[in-house]
C-alpha atoms as a PDB file:
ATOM      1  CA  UNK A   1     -24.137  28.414  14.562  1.00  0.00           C
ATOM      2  CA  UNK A   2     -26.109  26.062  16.558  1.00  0.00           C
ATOM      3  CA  UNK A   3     -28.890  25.738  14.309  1.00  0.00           C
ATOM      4  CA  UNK A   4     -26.875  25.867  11.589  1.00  0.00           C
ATOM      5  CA  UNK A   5     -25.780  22.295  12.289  1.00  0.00           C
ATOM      6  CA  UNK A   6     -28.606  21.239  13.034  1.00  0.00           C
ATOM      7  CA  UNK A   7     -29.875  22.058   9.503  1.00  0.00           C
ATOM      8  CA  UNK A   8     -26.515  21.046   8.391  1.00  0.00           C
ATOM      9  CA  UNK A   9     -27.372  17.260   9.615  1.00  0.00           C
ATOM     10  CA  UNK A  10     -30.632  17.098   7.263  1.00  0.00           C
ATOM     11  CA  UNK A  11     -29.670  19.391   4.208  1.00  0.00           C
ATOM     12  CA  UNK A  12     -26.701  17.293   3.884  1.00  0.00           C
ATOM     13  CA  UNK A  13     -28.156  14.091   3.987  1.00  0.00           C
ATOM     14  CA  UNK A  14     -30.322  15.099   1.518  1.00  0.00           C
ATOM     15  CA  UNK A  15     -28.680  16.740  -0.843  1.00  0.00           C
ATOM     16  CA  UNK A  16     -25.863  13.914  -0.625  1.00  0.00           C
ATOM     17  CA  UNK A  17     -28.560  11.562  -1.171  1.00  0.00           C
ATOM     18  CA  UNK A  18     -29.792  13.108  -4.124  1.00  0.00           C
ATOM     19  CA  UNK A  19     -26.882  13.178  -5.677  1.00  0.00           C
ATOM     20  CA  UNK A  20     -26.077   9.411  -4.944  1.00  0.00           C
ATOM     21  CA  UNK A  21     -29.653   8.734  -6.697  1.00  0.00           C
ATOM     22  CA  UNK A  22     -28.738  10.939  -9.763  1.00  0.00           C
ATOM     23  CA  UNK A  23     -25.274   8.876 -10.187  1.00  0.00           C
ATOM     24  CA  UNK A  24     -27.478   5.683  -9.720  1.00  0.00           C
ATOM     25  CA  UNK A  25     -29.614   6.790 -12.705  1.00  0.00           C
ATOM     26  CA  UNK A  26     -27.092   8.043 -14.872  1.00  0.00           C
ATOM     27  CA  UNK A  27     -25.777   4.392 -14.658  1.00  0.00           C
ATOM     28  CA  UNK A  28     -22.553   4.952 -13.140  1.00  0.00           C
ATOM     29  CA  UNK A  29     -22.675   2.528 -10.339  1.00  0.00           C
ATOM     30  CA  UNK A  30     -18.721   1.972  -9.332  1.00  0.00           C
ATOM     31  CA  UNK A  31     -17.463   3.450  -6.148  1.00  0.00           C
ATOM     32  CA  UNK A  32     -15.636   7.248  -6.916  1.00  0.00           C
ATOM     33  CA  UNK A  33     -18.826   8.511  -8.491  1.00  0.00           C
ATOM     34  CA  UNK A  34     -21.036   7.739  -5.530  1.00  0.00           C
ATOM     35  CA  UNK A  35     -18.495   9.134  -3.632  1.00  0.00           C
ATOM     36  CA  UNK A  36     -17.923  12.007  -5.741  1.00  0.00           C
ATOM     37  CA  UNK A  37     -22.042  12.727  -5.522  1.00  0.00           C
ATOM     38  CA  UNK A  38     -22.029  12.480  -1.693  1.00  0.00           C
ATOM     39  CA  UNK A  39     -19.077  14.417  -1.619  1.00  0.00           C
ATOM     40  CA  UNK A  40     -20.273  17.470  -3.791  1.00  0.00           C
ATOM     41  CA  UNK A  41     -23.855  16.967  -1.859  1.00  0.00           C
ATOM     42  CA  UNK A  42     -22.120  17.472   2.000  1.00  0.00           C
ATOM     43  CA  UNK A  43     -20.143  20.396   0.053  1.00  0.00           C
ATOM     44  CA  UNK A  44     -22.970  22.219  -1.370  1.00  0.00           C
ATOM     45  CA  UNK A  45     -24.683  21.783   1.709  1.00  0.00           C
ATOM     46  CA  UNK A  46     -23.065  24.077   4.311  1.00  0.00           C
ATOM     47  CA  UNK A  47     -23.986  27.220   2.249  1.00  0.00           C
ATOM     48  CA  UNK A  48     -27.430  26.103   1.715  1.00  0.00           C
ATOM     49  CA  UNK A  49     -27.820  25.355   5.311  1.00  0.00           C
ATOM     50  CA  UNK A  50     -25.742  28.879   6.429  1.00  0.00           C
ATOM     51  CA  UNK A  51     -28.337  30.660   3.905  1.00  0.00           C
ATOM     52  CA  UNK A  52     -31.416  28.913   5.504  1.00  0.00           C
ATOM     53  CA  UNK A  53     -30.294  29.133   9.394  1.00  0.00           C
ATOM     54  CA  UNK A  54     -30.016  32.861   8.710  1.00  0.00           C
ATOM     55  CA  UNK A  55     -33.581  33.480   7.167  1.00  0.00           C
ATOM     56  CA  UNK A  56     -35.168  31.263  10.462  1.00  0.00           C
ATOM     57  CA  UNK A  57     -32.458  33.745  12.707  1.00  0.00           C
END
């Protein structure tokens, strides 16, 4: 669980950002779809980061 987090704390970050740069480039720039991407980034990111902490375990 530990290191779950702690993978939690990067994977999120950069999925979230990637999502925020696709938005950018799509050319919506308001508010609720930046949060939206960051949103569906932190999501997707706690079974990618479950999934990866048990491989290392």
């Amino acid at each position: 669980m530990r290191l779950m987090m702690i993978l939690f704390s990067m994977i999120g970050t950069a999925l979230a950002g990637s999502g925020i740069v696709l938005v950018l480039t799509l050319g919506y720039g308001t508010l609720w779809p930046i949060v939206g991407a960051a949103a569906v980034g932190a999501a997707l990111a706690l079974p990618v980061s479950w999934l990866v902490a048990r491989q290392i375990g």
